[in-house]
Protein backbone atom coordinates (compact mmCIF):
# COMPACT_ATOMS: atom_id res chain seq x y z
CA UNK A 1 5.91 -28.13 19.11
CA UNK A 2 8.04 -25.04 18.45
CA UNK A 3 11.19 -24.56 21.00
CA UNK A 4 11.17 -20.86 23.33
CA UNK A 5 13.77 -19.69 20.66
CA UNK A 6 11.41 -20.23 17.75
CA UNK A 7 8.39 -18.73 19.41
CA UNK A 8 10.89 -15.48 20.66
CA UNK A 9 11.93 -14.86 16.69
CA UNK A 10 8.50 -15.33 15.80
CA UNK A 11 7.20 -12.78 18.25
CA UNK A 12 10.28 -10.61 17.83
CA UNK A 13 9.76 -10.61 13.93
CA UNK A 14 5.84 -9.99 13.98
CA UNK A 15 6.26 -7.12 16.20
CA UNK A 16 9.65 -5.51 14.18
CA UNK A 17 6.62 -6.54 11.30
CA UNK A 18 3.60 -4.49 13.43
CA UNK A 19 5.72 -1.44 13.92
CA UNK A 20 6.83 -1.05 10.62
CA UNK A 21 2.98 -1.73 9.08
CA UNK A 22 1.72 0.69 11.31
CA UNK A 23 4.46 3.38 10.85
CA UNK A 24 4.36 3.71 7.05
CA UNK A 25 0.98 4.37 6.35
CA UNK A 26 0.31 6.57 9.65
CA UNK A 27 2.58 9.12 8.64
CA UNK A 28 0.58 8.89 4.88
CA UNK A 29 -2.62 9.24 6.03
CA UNK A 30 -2.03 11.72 8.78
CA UNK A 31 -0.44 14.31 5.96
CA UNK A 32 -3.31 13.08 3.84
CA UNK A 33 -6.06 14.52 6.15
CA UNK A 34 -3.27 17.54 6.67
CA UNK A 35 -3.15 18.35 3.27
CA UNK A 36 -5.55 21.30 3.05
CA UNK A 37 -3.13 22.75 6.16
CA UNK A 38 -0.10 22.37 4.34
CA UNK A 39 -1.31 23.73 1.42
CA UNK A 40 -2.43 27.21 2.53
CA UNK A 41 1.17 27.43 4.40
CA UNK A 42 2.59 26.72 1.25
CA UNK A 43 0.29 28.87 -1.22
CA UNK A 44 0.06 25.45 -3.34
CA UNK A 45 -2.44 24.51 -5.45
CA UNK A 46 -4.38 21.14 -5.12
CA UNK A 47 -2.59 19.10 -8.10
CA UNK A 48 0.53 20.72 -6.49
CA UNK A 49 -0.59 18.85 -3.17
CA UNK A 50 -1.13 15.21 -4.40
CA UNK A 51 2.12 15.13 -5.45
CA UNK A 52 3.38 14.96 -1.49
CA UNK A 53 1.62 11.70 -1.66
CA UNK A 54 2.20 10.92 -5.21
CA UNK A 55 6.37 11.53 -5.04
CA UNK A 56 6.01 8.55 -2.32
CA UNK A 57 4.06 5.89 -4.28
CA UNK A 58 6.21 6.18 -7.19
CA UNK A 59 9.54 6.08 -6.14
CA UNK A 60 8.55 3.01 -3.57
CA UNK A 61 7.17 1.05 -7.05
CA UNK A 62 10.33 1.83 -9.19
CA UNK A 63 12.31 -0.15 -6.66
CA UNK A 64 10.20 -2.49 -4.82
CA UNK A 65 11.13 -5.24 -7.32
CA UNK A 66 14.86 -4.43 -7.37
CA UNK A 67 14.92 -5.01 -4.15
CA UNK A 68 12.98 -7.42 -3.45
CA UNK A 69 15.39 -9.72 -4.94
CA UNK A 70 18.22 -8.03 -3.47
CA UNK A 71 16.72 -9.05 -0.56
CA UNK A 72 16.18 -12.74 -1.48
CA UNK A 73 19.86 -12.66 -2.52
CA UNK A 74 21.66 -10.88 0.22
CA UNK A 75 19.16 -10.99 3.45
CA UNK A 76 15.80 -10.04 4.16
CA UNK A 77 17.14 -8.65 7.61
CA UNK A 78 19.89 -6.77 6.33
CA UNK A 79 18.02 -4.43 3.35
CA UNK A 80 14.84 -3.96 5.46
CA UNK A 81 17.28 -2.41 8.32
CA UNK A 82 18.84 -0.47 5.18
CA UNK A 83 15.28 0.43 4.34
CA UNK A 84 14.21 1.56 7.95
CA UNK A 85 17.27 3.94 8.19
CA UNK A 86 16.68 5.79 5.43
CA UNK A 87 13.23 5.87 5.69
CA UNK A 88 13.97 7.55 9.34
CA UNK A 89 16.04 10.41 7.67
CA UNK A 90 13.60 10.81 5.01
CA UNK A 91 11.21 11.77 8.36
CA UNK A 92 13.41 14.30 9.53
CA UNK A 93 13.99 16.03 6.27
CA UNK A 94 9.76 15.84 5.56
CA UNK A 95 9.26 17.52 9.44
CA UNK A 96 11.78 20.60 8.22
CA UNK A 97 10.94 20.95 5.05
CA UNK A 98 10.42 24.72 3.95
CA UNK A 99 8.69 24.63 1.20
CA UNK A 100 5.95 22.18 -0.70
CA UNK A 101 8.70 20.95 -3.15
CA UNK A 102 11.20 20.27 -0.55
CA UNK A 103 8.58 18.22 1.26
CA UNK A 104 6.98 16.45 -1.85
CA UNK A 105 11.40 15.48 -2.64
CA UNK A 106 11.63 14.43 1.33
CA UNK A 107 8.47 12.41 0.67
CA UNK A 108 10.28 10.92 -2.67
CA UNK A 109 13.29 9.98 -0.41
CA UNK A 110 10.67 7.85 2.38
CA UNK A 111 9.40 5.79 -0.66
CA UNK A 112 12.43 4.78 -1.63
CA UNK A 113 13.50 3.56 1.66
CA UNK A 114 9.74 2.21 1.98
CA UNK A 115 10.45 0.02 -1.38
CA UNK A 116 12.80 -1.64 0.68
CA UNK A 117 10.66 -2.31 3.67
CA UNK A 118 7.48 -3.66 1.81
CA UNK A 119 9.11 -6.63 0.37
CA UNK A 120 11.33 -7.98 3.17
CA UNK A 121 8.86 -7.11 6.24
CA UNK A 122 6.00 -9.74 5.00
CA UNK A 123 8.72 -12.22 3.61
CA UNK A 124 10.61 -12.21 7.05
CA UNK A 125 7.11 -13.24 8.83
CA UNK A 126 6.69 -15.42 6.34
CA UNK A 127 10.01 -17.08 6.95
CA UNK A 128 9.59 -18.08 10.45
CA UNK A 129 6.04 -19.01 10.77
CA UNK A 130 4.67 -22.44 9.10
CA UNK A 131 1.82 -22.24 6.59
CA UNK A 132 -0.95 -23.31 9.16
CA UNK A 133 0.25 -19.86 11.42
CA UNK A 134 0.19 -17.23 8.36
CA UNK A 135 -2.59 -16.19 7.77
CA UNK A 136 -3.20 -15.28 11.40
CA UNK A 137 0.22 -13.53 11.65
CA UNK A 138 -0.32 -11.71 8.56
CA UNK A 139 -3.91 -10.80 9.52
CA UNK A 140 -2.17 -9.25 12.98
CA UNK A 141 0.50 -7.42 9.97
CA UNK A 142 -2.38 -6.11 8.19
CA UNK A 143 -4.59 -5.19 11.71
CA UNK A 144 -1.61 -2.62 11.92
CA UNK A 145 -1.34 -1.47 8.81
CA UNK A 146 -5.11 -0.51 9.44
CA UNK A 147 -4.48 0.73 12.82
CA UNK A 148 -1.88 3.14 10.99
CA UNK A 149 -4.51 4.22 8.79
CA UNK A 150 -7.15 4.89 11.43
CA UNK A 151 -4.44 6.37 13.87
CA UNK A 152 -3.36 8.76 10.41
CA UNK A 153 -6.59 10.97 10.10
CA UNK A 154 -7.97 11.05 13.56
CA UNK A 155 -4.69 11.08 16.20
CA UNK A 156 -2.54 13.23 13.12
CA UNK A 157 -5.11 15.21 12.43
CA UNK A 158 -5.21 16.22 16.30
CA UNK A 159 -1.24 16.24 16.31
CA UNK A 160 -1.32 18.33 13.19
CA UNK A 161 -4.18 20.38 14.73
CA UNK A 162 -2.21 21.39 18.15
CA UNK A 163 1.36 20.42 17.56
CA UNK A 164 1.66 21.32 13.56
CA UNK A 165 1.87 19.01 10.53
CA UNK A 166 5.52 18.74 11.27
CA UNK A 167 5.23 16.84 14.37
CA UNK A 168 4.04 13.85 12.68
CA UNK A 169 7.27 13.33 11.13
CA UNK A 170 9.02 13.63 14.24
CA UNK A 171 6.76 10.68 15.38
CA UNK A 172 7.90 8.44 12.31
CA UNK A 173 10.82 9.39 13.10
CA UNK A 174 11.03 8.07 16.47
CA UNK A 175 9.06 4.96 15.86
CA UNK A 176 11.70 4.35 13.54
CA UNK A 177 14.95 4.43 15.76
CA UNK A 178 12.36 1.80 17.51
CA UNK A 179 12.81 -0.40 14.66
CA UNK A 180 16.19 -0.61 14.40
CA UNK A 181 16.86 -0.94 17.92
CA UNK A 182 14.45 -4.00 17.80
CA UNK A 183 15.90 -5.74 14.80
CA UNK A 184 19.56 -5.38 16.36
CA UNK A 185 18.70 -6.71 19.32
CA UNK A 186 15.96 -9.03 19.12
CA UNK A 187 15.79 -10.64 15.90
CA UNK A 188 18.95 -12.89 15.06
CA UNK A 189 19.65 -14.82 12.16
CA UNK A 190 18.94 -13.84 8.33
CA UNK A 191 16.67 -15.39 5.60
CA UNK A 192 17.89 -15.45 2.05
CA UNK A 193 16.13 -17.74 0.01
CA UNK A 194 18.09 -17.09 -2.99
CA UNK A 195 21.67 -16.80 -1.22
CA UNK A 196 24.45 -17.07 -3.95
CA UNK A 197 22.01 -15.97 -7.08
CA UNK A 198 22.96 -13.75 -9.55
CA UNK A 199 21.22 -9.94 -9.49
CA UNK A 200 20.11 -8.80 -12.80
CA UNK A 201 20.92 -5.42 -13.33
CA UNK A 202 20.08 -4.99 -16.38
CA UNK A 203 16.26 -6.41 -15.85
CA UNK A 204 16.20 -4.34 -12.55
CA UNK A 205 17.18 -1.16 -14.92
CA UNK A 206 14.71 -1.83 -17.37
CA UNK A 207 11.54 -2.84 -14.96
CA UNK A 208 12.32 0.62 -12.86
CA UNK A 209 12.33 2.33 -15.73
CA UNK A 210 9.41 0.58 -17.41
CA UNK A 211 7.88 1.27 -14.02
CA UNK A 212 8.67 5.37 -13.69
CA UNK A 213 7.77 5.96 -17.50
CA UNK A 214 4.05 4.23 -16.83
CA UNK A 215 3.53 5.84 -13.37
CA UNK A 216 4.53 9.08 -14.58
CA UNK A 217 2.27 8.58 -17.79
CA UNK A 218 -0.42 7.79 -15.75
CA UNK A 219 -0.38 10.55 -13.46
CA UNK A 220 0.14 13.39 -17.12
CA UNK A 221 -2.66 11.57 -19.01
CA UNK A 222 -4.39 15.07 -19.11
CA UNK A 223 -1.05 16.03 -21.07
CA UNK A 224 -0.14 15.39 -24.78
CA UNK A 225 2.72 13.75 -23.89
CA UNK A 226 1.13 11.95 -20.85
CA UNK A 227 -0.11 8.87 -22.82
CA UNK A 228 3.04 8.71 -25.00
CA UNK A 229 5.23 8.03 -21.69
CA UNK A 230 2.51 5.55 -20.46
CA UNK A 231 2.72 3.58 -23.99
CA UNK A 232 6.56 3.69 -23.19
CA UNK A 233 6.07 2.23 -19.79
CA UNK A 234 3.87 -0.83 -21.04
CA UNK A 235 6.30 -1.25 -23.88
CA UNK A 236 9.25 -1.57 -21.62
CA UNK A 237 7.34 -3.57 -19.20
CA UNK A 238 6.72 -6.18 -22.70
CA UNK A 239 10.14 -6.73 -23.06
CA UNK A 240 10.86 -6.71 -19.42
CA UNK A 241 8.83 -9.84 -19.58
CA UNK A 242 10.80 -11.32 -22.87
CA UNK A 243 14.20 -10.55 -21.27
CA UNK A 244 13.14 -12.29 -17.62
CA UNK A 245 12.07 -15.39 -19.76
CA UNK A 246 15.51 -15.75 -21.21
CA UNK A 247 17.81 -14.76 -18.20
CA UNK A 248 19.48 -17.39 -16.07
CA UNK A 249 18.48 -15.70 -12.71
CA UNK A 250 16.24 -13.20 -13.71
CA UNK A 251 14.97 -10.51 -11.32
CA UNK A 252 11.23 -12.03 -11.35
CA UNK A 253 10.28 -15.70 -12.60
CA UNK A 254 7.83 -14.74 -15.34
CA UNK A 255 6.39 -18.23 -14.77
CA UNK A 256 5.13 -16.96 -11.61
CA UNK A 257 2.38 -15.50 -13.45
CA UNK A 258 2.34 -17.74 -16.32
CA UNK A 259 1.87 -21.14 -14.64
CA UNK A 260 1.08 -19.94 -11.56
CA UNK A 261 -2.76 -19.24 -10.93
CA UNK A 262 -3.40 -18.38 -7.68
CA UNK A 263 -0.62 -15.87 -7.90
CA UNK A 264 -1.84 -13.91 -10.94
CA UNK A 265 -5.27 -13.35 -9.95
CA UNK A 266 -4.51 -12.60 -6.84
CA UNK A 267 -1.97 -9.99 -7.77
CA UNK A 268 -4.39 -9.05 -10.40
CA UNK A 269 -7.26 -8.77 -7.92
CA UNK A 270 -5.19 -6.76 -5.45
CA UNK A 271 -4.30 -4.57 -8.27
CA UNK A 272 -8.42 -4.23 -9.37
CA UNK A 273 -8.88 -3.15 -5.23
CA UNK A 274 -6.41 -0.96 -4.54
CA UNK A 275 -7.12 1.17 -7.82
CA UNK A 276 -10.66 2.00 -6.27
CA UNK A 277 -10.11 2.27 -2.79
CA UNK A 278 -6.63 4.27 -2.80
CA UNK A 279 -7.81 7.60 -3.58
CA UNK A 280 -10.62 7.83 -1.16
CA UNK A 281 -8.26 9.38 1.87
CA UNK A 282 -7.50 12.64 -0.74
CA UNK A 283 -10.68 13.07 -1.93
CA UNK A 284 -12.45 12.41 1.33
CA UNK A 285 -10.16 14.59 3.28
CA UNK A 286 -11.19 17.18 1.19
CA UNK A 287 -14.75 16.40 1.00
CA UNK A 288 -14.60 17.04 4.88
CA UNK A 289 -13.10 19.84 5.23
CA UNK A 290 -13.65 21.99 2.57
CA UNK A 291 -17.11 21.25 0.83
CA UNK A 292 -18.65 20.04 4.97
CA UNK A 293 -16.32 22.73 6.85
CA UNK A 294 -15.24 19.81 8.97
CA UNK A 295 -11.87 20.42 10.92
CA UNK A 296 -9.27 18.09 10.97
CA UNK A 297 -9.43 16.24 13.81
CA UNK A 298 -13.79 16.12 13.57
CA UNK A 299 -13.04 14.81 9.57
CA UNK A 300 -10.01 12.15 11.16
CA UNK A 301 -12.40 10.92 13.58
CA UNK A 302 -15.34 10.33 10.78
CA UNK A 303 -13.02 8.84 8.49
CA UNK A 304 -11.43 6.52 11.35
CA UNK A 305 -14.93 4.34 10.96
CA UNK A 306 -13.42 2.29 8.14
CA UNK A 307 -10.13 1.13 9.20
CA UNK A 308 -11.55 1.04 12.53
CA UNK A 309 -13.45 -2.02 11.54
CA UNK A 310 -10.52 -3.21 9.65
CA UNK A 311 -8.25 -3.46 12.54
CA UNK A 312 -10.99 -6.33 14.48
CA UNK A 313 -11.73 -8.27 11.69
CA UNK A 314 -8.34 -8.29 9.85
CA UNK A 315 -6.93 -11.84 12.05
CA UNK A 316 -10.30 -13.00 11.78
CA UNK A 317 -9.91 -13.03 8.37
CA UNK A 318 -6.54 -14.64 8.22
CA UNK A 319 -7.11 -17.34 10.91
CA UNK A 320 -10.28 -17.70 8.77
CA UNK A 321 -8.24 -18.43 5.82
CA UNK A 322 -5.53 -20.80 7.70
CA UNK A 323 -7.87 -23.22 9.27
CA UNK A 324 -11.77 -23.09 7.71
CA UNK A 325 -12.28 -21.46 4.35
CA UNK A 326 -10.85 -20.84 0.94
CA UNK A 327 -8.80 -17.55 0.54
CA UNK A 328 -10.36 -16.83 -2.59
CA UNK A 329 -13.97 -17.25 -0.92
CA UNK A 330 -13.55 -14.63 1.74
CA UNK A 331 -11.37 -12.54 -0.46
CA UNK A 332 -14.13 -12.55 -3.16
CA UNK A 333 -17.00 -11.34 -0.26
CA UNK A 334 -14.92 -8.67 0.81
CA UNK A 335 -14.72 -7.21 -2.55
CA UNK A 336 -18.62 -7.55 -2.86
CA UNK A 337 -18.48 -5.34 0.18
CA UNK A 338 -16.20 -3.00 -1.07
CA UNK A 339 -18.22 -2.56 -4.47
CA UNK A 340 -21.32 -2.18 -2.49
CA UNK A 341 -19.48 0.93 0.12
CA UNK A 342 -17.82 2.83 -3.18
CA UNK A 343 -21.65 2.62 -4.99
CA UNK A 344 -22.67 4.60 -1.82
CA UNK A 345 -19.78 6.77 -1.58
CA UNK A 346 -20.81 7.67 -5.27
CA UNK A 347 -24.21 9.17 -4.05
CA UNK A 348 -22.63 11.85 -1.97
CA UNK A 349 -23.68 15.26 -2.01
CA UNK A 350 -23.09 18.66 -0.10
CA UNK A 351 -25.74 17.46 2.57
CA UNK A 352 -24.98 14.33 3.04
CA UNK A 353 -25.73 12.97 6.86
CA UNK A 354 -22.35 12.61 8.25
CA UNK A 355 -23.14 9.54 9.83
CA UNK A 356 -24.31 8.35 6.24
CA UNK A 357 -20.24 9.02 5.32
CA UNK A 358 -18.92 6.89 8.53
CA UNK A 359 -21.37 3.94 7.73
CA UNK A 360 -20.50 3.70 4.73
CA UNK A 361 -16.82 3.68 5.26
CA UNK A 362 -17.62 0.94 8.10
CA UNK A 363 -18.29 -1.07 4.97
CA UNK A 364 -15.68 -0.30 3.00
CA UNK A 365 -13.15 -0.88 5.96
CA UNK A 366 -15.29 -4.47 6.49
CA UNK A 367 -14.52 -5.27 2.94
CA UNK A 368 -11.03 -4.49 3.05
CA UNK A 369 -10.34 -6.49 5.99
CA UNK A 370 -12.10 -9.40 4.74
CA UNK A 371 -10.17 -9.45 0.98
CA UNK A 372 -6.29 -7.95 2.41
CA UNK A 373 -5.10 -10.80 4.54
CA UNK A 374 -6.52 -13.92 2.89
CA UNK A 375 -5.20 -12.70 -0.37
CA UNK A 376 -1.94 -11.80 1.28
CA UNK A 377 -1.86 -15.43 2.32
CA UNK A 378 -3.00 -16.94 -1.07
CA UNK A 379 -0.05 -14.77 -2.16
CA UNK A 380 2.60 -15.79 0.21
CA UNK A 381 1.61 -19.39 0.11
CA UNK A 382 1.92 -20.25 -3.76
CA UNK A 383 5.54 -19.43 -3.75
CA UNK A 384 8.72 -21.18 -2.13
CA UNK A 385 11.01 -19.83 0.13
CA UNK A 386 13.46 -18.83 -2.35
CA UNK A 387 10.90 -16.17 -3.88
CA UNK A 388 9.04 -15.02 -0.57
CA UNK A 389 10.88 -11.52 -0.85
CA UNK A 390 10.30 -11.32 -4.71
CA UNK A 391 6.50 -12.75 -3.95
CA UNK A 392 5.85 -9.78 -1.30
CA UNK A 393 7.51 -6.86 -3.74
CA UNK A 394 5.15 -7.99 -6.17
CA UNK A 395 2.21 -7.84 -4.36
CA UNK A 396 3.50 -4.57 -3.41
CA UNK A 397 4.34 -2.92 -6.54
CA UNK A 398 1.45 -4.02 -7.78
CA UNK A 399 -0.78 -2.72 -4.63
CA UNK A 400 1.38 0.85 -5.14
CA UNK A 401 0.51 0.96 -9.20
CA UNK A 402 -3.05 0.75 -8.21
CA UNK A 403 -2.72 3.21 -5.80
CA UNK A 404 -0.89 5.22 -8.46
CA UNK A 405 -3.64 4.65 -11.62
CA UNK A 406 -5.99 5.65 -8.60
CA UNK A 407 -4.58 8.99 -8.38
CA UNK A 408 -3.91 9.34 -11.62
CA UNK A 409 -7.78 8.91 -12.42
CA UNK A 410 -8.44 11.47 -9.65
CA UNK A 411 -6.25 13.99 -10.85
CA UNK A 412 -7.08 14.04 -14.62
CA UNK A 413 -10.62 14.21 -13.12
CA UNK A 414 -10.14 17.16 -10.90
CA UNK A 415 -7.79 18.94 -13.57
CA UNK A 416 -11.26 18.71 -15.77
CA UNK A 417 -13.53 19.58 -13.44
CA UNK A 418 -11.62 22.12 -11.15
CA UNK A 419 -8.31 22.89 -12.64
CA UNK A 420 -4.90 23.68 -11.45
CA UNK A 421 -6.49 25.97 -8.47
CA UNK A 422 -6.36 26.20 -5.04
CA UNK A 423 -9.96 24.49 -4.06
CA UNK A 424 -12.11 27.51 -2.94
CA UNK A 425 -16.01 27.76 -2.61
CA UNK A 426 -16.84 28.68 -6.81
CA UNK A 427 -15.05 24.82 -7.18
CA UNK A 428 -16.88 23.15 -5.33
CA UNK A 429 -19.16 22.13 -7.38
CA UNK A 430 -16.78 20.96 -10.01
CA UNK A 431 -14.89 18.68 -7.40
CA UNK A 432 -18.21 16.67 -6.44
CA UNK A 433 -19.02 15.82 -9.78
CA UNK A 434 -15.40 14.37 -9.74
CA UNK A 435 -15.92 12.77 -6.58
CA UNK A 436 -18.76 11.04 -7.70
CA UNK A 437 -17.69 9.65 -11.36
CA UNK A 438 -14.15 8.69 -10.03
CA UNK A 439 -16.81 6.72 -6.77
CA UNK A 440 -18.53 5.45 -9.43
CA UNK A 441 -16.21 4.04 -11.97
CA UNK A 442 -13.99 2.46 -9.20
CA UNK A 443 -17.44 0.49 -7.86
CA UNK A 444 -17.88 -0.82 -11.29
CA UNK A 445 -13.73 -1.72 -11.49
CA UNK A 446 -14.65 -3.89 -7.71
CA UNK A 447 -17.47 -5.77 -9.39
CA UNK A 448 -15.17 -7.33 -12.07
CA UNK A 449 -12.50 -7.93 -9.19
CA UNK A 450 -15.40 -9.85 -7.48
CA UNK A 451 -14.41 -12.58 -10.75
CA UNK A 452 -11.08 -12.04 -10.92
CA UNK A 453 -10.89 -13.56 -7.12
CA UNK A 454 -12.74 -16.09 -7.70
CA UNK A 455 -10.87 -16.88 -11.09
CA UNK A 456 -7.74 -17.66 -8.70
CA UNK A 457 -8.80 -21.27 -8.15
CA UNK A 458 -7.74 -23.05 -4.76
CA UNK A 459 -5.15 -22.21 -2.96
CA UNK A 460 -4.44 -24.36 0.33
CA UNK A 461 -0.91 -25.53 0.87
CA UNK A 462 0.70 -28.51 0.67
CA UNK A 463 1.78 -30.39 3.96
CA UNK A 464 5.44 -29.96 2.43
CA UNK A 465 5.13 -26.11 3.41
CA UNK A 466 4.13 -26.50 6.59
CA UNK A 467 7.39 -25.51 8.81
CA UNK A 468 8.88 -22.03 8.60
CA UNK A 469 12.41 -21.76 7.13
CA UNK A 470 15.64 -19.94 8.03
CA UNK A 471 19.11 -19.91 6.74
């Protein structure tokens, strides 16, 4: 029977853990949907435009893994506050930014304080609540990260429809003095697994690098020297690998992925899912407003039908995957879903029912909800307590290069079949037939992750991991 004080740090970390989930991906999604705003402020083309979002994701992958270990090392509590501050700032500088490039470097400057957030939130939860409470607690974590998504397009596309685009920032900003108030006051102690470890530099230099030379590859593969980077990347990323296997205390146990099952293919999987699903805000955002004529708040509130449903079943799913089923077995339906919702997205058209759209993204969102927090806790649950931080980055950087290949397959698609041009009415027609191939090839992607989750074996826990730990 846990003690008051246990139960207060485990409420007082889930909700620091809430706030944070729902704060980071708001802000994204509500500048998603206000994307077409900004960019006729700004004159800027749509290529231009992705990169707001695209600044974000890469930054946050080059140095989730850095410090994700710093975190292990030094305190989970102490780098995610770190993380939270400058992540605030970041907000400030993104709400006055004057022109697209000072908002897409403003953007650059949140995903580097984000990289330090994603790695240490989920490991801190993880920390104080015993393996039989997880997957509920991370299903609540992951309810709010979908509740940030749902709350991005349809309340910041109102903000950013009355207030301006601007205001949203202001909002992130405040919710993240909230944060920091919070952890000061009402979360005491620190978790470092790892206390007393060694930091490897020089792996940390060459998986950020590996890591920026790939993403930016990936996102230039229309370019001649687009695939040359990429190669790069994966190269460094090889002997990344060879160097972590020979390093004392290396910045990530390669045997984490080499004897450890569940792990892979669950990172693997999560990788598979978030490359189809991560581009669907961008191109349905514009799908909405420009080829339907939707505004932004009507094309928020059809769009909020998929994370909608991912908020209510989200601790179903997790509780589901603490106390009656396999992880991989509800993980493995939800990606059936998904496949199913992106083969319909794929059939759009310019006269599409509406309500075809928001049923469809119901789906989607059901999918999602079903595979995020039982994987999460298949995840969390393989690893010890001196890798939880490291375990959570990974899953992370991993969940951010999917969302990176995802744009990068959007935007060599639209730079074939629209070009470096503001969208106007003669494009049109070029931007659905990239809607529907990049719809399409990201269903078929799902339907191989539908193996790749069930490849991951079993995954309960022992009774050994049972109670939470704390140093």
């Amino acid at each position: 029977m846990a003690s008051d004080s246990e139960k207060s740090l485990r409420h007082a970390a889930l909700l620091i853990a809430v706030i944070s989930a729902f704060m980071i991906p708001f802000v994204s999604n509500a500048v998603m949907i206000s994307l077409p705003t900004i960019g006729r402020e700004f004159h800027s083309d749509t290529i231009l435009l992705a990169w707001v979002r695209t600044a974000y994701l890469i930054t946050a992958a080059v140095f989730l893994m850095p410090f994700g270990r710093i975190a292990d090392i030094m305190g989970r509590k102490k780098i995610m506050r770190i993380g939270i501050a400058i992540y605030t700032l970041a907000s400030t500088l993104c709400a006055v930014s004057s022109s697209v490039e000072m908002l897409i470097g403003a953007r650059a400057l949140q995903g580097f304080g984000a990289s330090m957030v994603f790695g240490t939130a989920v490991a801190i939860v993880t920390s104080v609540y015993p393996a039989d409470m997880r997957g509920k607690a991370l299903g609540i974590r992951s309810a709010f990260v979908f509740l940030g998504i749902s709350c991005g397009p349809s309340i910041g596309g109102f903000i950013s429809q009355y207030f301006g685009w601007r205001s949203i920032f202001f909002i992130n900003m405040g919710l993240g003095l909230i944060i920091l108030a919070l952890m000061t006051w009402r979360l005491p102690g620190e978790w470092a697994g790892a206390k007393g470890e060694k930091f490897d530099t020089r792996g940390a230099f060459v998986c950020s690098a590996s890591l920026l030379l790939a993403i930016y590859g990936i996102l230039n593969l229309v370019r001649s020297w687009g695939p040359l980077l990429l190669l790069a990347g994966l190269g460094g990323l090889i002997v990344f690998g060879w160097l972590e296997a020979r390093t004392p205390s290396p910045l990530f146990d390669i045997s984490l992925f080499t004897r450890n099952r569940v792990f892979l293919f669950s990172n693997l999987t999560a990788l598979i899912i978030y490359i189809a699903i991560a581009a669907r805000t961008f191109m349905l955002s514009f799908y909405l407003q420009e080829i339907r004529g939707l505004d932004q708040l009507w094309a928020g509130l059809v769009m909020l039908a998929q994370p909608a449903v991912q908020v209510v079943l989200s601790p179903v799913a997790g509780w589901l995957s603490d106390k009656k089923f396999e992880p991989r077995h509800i993980a493995s339906l939800g990606m059936a879903f998904v496949t199913v919702a992106l083969v319909l997205l794929a059939m759009l058209d310019s006269a599409t029912p509406i309500s075809y759209v928001a049923v469809s993204l119901a789906l989607l969102g059901c999918g999602i909800a079903m595979f995020s927090s039982p994987n999460t806790n298949a995840i969390m649950g393989s690893v010890s307590n001196r890798s939880y931080s490291i375990a959570s980055a990974t899953q992370s950087t991993v969940i951010i290069l999917g969302m990176n290949l995802s744009m990068g397959i959007v935007m060599l698609l639209l730079t074939v079949h629209v070009g470096e041009v503001q969208l106007s009415p003669e494009h049109h027609a070029g931007f659905m037939t990239a809607l529907r191939i990049s719809f399409g090839m990201f269903a078929g992607l799902c339907a191989i992750g539908i193996a790749t989750s069930l490849a991951r074996g079993k995954s309960r826990k022992s009774a050994a991991d049972l109670a939470p730990t704390r140093d």
